[in-house]
N, C-alpha and C. Protein backbone atom coordinates (compact mmCIF):
# COMPACT_ATOMS: atom_id res chain seq x y z
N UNK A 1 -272.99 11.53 54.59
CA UNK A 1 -271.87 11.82 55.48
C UNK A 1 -272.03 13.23 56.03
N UNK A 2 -271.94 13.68 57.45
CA UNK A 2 -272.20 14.75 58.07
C UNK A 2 -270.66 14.72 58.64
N UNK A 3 -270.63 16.62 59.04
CA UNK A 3 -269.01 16.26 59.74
C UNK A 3 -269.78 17.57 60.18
N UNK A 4 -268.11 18.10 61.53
CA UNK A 4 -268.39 18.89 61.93
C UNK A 4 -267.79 20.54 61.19
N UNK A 5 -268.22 21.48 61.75
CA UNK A 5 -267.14 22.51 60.75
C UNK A 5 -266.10 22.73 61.44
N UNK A 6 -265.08 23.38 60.53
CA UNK A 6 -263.47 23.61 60.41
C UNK A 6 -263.10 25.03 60.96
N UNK A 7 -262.74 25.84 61.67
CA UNK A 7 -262.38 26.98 61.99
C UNK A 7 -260.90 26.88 61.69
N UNK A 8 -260.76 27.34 60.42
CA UNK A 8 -259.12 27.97 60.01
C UNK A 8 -258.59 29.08 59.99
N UNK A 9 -257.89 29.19 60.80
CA UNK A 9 -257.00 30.56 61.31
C UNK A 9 -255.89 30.89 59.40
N UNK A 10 -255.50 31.83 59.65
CA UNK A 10 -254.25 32.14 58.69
C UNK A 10 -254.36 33.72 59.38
N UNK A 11 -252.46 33.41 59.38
CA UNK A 11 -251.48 34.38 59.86
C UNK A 11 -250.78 34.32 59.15
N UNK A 12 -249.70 36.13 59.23
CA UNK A 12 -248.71 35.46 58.26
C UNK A 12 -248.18 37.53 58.60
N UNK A 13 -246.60 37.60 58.02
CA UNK A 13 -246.05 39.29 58.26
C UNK A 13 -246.62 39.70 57.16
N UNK A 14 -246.54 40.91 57.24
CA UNK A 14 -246.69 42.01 56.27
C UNK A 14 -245.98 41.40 55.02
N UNK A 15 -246.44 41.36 53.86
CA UNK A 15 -245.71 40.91 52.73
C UNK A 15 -245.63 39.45 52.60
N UNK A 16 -246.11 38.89 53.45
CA UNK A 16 -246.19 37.16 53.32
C UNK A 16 -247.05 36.59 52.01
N UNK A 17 -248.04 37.23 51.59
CA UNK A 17 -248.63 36.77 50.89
C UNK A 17 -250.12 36.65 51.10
N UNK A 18 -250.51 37.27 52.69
CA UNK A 18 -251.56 36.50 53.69
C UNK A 18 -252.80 37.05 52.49
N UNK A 19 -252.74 38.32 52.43
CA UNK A 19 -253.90 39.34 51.58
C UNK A 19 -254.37 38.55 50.57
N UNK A 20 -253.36 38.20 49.29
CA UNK A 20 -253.66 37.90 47.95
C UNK A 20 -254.57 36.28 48.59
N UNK A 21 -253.47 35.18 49.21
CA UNK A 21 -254.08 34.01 49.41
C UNK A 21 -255.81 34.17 49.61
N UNK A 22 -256.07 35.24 50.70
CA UNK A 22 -257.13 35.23 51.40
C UNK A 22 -258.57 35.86 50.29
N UNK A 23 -257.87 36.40 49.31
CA UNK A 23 -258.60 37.19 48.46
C UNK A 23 -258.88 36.14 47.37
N UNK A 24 -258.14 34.91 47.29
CA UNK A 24 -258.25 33.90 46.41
C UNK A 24 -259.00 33.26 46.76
N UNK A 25 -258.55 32.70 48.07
CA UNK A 25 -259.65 32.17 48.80
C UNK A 25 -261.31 32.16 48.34
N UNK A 26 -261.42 33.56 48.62
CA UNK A 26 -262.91 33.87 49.34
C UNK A 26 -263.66 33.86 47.39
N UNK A 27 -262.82 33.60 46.61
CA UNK A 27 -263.67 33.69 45.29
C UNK A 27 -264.51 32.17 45.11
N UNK A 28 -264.08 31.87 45.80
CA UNK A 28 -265.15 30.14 46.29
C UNK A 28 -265.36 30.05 47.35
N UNK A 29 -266.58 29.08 46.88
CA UNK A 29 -267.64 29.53 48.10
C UNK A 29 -267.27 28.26 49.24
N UNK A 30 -265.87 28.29 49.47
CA UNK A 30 -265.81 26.85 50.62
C UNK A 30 -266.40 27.51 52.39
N UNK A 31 -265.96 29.23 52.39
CA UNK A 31 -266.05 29.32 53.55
C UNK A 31 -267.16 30.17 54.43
N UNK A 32 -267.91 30.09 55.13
CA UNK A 32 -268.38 31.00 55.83
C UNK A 32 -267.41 32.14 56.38
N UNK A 33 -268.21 33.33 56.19
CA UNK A 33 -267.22 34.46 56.68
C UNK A 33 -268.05 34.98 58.01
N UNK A 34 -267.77 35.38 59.41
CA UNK A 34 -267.94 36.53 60.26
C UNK A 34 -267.55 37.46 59.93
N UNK A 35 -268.69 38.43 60.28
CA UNK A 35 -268.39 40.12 59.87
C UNK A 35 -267.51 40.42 61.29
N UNK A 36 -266.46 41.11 61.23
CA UNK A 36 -265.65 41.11 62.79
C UNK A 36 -266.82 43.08 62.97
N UNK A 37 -266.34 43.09 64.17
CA UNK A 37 -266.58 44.39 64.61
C UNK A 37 -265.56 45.53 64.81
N UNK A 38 -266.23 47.22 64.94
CA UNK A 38 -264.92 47.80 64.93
C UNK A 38 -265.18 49.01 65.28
N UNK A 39 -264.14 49.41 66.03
CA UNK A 39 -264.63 50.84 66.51
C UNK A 39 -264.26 52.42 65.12
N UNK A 40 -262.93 51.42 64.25
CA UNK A 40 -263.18 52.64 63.06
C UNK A 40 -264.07 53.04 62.31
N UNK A 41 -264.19 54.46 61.97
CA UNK A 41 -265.41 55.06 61.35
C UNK A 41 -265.39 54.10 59.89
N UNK A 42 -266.56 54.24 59.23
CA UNK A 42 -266.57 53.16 57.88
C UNK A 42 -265.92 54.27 56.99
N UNK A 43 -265.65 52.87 56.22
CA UNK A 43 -265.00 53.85 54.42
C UNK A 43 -266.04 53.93 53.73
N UNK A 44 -265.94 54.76 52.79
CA UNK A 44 -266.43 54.90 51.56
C UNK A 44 -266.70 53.38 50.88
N UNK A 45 -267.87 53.14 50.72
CA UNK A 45 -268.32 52.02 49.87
C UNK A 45 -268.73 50.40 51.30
N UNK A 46 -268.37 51.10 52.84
CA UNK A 46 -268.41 49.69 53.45
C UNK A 46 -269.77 49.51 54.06
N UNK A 47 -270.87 48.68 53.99
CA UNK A 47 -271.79 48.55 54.65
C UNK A 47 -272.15 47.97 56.00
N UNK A 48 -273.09 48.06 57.00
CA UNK A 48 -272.96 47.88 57.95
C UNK A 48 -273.58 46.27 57.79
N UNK A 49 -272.95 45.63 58.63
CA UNK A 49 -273.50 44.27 58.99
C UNK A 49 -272.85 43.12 57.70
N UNK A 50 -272.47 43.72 56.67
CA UNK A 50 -271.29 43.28 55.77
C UNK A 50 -269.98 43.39 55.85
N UNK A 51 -269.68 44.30 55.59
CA UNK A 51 -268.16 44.93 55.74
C UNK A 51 -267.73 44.59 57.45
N UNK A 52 -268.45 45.36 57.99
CA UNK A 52 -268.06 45.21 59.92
C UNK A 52 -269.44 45.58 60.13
N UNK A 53 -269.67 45.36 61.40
CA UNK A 53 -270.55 45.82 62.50
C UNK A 53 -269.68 46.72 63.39
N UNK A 54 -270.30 48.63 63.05
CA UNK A 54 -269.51 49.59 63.20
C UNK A 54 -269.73 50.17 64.91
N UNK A 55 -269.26 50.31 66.03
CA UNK A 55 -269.77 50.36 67.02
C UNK A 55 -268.90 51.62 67.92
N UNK A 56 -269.26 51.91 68.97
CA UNK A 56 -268.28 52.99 69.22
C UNK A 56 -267.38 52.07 70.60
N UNK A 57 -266.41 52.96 70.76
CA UNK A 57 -265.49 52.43 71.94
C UNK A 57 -266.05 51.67 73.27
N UNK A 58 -267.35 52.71 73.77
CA UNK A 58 -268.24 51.95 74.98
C UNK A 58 -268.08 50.99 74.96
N UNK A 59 -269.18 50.61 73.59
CA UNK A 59 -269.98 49.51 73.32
C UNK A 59 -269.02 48.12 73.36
N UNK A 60 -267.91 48.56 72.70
CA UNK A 60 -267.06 47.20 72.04
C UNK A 60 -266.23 47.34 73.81
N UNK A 61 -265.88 48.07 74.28
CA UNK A 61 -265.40 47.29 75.72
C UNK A 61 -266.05 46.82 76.70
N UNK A 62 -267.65 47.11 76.53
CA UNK A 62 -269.06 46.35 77.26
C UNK A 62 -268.53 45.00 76.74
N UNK A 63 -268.37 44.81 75.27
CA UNK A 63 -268.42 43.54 74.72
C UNK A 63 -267.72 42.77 74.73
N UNK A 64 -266.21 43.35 75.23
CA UNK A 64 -264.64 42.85 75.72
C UNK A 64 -265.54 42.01 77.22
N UNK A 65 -265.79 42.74 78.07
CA UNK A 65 -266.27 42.49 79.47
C UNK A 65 -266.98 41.34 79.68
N UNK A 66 -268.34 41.04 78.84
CA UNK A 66 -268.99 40.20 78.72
C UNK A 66 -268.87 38.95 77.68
N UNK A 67 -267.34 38.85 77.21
CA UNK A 67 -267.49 37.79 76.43
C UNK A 67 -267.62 37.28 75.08
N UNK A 68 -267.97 38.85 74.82
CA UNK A 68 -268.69 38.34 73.59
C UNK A 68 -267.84 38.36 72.25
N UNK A 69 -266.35 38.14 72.23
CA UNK A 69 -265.71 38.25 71.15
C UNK A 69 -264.79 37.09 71.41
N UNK A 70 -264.04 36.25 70.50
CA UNK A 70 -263.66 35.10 69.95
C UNK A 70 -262.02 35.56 70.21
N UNK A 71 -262.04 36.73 69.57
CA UNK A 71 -260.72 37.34 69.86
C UNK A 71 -260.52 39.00 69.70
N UNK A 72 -260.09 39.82 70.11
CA UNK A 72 -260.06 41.08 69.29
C UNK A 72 -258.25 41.72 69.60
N UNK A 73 -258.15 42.65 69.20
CA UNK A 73 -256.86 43.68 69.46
C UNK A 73 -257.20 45.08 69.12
N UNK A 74 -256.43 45.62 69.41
CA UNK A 74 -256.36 47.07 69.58
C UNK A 74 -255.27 47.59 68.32
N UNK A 75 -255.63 48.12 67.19
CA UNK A 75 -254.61 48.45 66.34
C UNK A 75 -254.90 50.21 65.93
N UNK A 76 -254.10 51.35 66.02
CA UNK A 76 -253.65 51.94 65.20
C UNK A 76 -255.07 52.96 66.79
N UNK A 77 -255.53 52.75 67.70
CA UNK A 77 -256.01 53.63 68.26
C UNK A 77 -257.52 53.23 67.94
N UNK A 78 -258.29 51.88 67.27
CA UNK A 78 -259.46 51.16 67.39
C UNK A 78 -259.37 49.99 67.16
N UNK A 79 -260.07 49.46 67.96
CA UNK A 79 -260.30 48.20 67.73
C UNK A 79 -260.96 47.24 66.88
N UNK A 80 -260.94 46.27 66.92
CA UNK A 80 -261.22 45.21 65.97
C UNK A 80 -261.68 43.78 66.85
N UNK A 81 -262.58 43.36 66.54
CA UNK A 81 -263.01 41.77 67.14
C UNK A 81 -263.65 41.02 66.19
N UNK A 82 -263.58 39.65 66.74
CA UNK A 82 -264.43 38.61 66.11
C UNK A 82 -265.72 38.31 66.97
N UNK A 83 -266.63 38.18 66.24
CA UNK A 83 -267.64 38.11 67.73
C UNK A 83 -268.03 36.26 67.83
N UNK A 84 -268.08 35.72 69.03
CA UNK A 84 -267.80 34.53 69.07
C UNK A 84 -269.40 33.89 68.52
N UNK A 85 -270.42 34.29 68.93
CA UNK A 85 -271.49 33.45 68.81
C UNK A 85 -271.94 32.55 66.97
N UNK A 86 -271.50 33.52 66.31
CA UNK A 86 -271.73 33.62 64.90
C UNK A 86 -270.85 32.37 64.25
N UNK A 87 -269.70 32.35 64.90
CA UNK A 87 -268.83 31.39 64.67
C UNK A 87 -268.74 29.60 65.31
N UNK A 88 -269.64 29.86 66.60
CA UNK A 88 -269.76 28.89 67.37
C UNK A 88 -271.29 28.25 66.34
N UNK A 89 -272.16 29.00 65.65
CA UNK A 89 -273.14 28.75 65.25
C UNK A 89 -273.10 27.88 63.81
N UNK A 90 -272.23 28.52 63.06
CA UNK A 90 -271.26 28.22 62.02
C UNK A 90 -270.84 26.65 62.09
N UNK A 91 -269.99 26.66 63.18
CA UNK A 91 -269.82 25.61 63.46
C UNK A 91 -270.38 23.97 63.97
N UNK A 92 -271.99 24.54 64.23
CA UNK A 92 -272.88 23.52 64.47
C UNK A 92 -273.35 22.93 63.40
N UNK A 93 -273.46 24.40 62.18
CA UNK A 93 -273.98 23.35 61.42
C UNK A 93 -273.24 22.74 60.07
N UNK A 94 -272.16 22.46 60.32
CA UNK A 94 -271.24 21.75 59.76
C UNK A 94 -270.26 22.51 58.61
N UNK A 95 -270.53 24.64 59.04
CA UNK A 95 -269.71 25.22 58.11
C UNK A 95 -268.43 25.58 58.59
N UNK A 96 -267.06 25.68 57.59
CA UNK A 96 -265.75 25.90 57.73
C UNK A 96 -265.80 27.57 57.75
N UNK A 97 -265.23 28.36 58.27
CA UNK A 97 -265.36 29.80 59.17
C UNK A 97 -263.19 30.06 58.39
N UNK A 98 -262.97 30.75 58.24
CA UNK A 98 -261.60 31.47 57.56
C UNK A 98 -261.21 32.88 58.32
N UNK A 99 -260.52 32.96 59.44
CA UNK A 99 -260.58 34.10 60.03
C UNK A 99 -259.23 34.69 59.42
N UNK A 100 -258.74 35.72 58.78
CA UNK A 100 -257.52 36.37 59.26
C UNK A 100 -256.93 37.19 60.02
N UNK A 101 -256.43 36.64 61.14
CA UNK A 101 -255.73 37.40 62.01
C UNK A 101 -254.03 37.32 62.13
N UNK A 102 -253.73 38.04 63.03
CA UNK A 102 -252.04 38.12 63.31
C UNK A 102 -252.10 36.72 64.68
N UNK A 103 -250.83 37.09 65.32
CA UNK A 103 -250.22 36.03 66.06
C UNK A 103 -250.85 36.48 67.38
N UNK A 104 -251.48 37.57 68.08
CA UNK A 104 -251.66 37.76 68.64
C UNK A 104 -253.04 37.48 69.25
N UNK A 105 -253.90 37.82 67.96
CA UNK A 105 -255.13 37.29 67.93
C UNK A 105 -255.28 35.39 67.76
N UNK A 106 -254.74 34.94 67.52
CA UNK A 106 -254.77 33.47 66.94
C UNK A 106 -253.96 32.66 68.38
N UNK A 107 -253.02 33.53 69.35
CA UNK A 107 -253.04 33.34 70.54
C UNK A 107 -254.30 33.23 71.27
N UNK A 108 -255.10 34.43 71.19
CA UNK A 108 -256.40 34.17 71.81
C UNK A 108 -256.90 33.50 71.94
N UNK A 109 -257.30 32.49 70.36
CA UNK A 109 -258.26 31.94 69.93
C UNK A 109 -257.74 30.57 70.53
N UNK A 110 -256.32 30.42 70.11
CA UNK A 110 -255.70 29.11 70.60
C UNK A 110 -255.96 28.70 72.59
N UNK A 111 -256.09 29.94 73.43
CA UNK A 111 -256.25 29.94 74.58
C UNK A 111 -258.06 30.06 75.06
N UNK A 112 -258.35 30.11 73.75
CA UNK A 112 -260.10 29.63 74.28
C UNK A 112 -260.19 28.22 74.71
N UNK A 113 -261.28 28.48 76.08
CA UNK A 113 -261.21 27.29 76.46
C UNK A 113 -262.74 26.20 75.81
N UNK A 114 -263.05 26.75 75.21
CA UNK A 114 -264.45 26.29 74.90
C UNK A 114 -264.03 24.76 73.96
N UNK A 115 -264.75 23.93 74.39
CA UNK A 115 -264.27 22.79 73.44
C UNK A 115 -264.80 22.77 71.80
N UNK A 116 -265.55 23.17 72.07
CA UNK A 116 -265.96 23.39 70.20
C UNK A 116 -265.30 24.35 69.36
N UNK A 117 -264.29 24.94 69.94
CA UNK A 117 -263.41 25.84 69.23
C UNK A 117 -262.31 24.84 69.31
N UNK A 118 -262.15 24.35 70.56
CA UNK A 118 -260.62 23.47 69.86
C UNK A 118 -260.73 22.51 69.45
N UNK A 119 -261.71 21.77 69.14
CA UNK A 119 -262.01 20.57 68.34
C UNK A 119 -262.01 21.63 66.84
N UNK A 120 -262.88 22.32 66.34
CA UNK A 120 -262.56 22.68 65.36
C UNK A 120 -261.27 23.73 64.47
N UNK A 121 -260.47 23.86 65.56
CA UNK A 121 -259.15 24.54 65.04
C UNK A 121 -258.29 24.01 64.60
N UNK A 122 -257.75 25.13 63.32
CA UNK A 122 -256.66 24.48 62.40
C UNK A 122 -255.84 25.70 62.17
N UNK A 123 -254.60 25.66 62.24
CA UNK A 123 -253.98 27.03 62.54
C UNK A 123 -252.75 26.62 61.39
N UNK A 124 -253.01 27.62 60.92
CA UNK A 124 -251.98 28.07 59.15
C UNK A 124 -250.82 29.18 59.65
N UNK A 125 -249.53 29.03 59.25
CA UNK A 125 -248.96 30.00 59.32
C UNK A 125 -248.20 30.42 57.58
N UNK A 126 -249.04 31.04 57.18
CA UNK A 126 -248.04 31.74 55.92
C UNK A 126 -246.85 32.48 56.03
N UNK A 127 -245.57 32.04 55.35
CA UNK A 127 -244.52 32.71 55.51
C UNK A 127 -243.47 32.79 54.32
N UNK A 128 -242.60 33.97 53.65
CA UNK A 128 -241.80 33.40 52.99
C UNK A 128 -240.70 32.84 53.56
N UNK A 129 -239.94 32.28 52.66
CA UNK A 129 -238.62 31.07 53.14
C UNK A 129 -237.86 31.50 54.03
N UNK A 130 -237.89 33.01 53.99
CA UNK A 130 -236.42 33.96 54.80
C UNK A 130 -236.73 35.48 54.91
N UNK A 131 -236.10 36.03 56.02
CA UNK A 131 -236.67 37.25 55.79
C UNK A 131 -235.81 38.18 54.36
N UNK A 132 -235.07 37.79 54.17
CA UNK A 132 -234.38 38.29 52.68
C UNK A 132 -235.41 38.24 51.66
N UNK A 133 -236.60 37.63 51.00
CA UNK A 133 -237.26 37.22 50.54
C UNK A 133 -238.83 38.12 51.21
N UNK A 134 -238.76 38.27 51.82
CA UNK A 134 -239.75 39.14 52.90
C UNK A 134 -239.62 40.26 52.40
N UNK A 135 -238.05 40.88 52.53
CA UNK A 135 -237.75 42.52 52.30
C UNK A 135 -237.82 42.59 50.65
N UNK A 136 -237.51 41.73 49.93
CA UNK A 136 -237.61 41.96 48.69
C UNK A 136 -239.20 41.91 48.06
N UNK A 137 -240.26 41.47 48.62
CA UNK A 137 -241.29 42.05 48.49
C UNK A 137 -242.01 43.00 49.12
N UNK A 138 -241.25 43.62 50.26
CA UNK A 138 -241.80 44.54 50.71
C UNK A 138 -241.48 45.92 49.56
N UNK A 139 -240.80 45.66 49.25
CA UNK A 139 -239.56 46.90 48.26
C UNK A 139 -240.53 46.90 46.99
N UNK A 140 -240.65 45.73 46.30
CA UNK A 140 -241.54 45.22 45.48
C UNK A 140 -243.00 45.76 45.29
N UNK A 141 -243.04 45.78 46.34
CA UNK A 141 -244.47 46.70 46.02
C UNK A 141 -244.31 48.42 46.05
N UNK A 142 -243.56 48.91 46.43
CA UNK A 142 -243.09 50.21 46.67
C UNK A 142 -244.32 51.20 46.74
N UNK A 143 -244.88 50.60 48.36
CA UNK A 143 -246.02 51.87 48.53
C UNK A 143 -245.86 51.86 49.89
N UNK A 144 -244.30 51.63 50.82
CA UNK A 144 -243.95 52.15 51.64
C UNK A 144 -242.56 52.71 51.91
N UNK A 145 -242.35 53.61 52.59
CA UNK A 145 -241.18 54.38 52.30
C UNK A 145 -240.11 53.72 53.42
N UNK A 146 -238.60 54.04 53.61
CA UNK A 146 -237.65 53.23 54.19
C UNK A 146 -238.26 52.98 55.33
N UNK A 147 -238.15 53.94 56.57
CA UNK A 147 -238.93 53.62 57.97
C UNK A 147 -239.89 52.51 58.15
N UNK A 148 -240.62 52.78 56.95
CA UNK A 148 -242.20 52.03 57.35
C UNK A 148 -241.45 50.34 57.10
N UNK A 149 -240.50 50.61 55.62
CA UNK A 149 -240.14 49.22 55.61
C UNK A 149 -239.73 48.30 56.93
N UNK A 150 -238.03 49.22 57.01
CA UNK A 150 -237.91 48.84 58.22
C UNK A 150 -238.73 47.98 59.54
N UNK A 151 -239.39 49.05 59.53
CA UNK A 151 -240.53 48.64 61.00
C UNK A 151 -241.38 47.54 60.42
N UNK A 152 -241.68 47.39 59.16
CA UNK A 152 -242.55 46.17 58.92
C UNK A 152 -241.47 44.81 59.19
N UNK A 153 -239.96 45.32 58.57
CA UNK A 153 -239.20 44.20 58.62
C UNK A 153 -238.84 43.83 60.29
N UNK A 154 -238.80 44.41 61.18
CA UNK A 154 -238.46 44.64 62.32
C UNK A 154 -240.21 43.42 63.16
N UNK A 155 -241.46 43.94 62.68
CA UNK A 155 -242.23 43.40 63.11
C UNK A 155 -242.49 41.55 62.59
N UNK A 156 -242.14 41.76 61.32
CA UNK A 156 -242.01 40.37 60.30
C UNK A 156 -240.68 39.58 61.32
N UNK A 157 -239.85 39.70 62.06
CA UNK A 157 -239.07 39.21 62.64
C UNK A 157 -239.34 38.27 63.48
N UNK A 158 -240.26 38.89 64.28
CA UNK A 158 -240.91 38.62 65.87
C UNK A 158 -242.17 37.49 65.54
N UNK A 159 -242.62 38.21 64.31
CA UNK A 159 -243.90 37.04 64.01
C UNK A 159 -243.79 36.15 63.31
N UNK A 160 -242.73 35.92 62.63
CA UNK A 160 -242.11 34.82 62.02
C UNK A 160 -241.59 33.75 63.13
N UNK A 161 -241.28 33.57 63.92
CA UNK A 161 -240.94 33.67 65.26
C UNK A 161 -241.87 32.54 65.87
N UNK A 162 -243.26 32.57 65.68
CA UNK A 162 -244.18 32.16 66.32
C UNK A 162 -244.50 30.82 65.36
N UNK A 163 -243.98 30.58 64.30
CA UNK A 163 -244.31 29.65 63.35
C UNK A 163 -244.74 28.39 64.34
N UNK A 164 -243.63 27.90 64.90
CA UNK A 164 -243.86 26.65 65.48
C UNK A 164 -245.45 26.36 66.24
N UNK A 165 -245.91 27.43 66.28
CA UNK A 165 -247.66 27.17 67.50
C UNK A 165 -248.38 26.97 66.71
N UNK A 166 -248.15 26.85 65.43
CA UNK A 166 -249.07 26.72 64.19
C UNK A 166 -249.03 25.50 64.06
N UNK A 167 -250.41 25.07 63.24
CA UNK A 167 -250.18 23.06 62.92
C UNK A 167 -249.61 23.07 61.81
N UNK A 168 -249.71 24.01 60.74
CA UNK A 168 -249.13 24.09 59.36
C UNK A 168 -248.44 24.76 58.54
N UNK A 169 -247.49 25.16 58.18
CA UNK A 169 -246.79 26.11 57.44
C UNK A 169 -246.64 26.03 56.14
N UNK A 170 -247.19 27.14 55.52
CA UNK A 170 -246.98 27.23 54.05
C UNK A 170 -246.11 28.38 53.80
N UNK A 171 -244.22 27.79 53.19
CA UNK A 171 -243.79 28.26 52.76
C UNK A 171 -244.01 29.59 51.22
N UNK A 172 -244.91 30.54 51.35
CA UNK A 172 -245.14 30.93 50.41
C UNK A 172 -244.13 31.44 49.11
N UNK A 173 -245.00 30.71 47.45
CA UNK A 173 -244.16 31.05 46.78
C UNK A 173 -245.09 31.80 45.69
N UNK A 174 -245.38 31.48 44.99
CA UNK A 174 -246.37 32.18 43.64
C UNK A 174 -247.71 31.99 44.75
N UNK A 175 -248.44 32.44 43.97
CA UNK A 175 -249.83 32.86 44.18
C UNK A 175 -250.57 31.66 44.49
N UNK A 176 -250.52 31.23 43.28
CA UNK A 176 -251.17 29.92 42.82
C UNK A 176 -250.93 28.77 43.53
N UNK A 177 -249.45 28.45 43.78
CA UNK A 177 -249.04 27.62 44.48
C UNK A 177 -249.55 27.64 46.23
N UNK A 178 -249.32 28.99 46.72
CA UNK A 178 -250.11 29.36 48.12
C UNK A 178 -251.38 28.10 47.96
N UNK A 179 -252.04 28.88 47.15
CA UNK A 179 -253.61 28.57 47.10
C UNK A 179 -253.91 27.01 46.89
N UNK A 180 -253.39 26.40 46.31
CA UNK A 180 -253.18 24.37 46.42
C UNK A 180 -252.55 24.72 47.57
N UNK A 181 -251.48 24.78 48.24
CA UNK A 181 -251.23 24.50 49.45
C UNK A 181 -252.25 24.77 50.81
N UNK A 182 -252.92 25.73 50.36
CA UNK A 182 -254.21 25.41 51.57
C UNK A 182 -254.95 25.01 51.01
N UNK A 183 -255.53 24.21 49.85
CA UNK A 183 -256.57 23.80 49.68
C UNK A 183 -256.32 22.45 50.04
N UNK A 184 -254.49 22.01 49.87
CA UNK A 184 -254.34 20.41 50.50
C UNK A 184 -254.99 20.43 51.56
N UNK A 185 -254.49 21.21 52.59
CA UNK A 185 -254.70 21.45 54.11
C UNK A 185 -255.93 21.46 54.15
N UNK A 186 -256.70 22.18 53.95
CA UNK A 186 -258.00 22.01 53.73
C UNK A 186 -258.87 20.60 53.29
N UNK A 187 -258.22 20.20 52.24
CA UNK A 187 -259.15 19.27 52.32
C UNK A 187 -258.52 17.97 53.07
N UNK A 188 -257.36 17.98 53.38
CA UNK A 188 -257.09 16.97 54.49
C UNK A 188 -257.99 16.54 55.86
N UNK A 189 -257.42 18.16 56.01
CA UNK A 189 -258.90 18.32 57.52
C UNK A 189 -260.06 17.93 57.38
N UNK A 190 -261.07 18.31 56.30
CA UNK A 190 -262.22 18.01 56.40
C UNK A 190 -262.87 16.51 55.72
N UNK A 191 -261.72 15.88 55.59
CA UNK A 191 -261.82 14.44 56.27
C UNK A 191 -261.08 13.77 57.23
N UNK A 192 -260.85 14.29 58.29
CA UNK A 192 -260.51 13.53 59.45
C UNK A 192 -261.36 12.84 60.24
N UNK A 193 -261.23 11.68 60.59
CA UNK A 193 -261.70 10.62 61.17
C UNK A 193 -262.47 11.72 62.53
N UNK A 194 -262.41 12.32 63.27
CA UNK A 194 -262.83 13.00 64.33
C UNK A 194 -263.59 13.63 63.76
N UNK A 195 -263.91 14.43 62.63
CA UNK A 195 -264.73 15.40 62.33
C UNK A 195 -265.79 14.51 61.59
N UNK A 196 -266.04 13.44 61.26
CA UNK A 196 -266.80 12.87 60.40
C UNK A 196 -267.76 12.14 61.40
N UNK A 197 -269.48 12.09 61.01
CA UNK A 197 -270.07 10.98 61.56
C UNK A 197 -270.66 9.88 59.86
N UNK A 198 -270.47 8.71 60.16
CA UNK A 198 -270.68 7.91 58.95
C UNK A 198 -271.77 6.63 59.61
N UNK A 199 -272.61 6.63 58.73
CA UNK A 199 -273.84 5.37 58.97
C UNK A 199 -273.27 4.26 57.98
N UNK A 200 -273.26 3.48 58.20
CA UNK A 200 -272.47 2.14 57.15
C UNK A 200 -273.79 1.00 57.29
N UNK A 201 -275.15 1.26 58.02
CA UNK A 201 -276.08 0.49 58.66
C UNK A 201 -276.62 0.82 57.77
């Protein structure tokens, strides 16, 4: 049995849960990862062509111009992209790709017109139940001060907001539970009748 690969988005606010899920995630080996690109200087401990492919401002708006990113945004004064080819490649040969982005970026991706991206898209929205539940883990972690809360709660508003453009929503609750809830999703998808070729001859 051959199928094609899966490109799964996950979004989700500040405090949703998106980090831990994604960090659970990646301790099995279901997904191919793209290294995204970036115009911030590296940290301590990040390597090039692992961590990101580190580039300066020019370069990455040459690369805006010509195409060559899947999706990117502009955060905090540098940018950030996915670069499309790596992912389109991914996808030929029958591997599932895990991007995390926000709503903005996953707009992008959703407005690519390329058909092998929307045949293989599956779009996750992580969220807790309410934003009451939101602020109480933002508090919860207490490594931001009132303002910052605020403004995270203020941004968690707007992107909560967007749930409906998503195919799936996982109400996040424990950790654990997140993590079966996309692995249903997951493995639902990658037996769908469209993604599968089967010889029965």
């Amino acid at each position: 049995m051959q199928r094609s690969g899966i490109l799964f988005i996950i979004s989700g606010a500040s405090g949703s849960g998106k980090t831990t899920l994604c960090a659970n995630l990646r301790k099995n080996p279901d997904f191919f990862y793209s290294v995204s690109c970036t115009t911030r200087a590296p940290r301590r401990g990040e390597v090039e062509g692992k961590d990101y492919f580190f580039v300066d401002h020019d370069v990455f708006r040459r690369q805006i111009k010509e195409g060559y990113f899947l999706e990117y945004a502009e955060v905090h004064g540098n940018y950030y992209g996915t670069p499309l080819q790596p992912v389109k490649d991914a996808l030929v040969k029958g591997l599932d790709l895990l991007l995390d982005i926000d709503v903005q970026g996953a707009q992008q991706v959703r407005n690519n017109p390329d058909p092998q991206i929307q045949r293989a898209l599956v779009e996750i929205f992580l969220t807790p139940p309410n934003l009451a539940e939101l602020e109480k883990r933002l508090r919860r972690r207490a490594t931001d001060d009132e303002a910052t809360i605020q403004r995270r709660l203020a941004a968690a508003r707007q992107e909560m907001s967007f749930w409906r453009n998503y195919d799936y929503v996982i109400l996040s609750s424990t950790a654990e539970e997140d993590f079966q809830r996309f692995r249903s999703i997951m493995l639902a998808e990658r037996f769908r009748t469209s993604r599968l070729q089967l010889d029965f001859e």
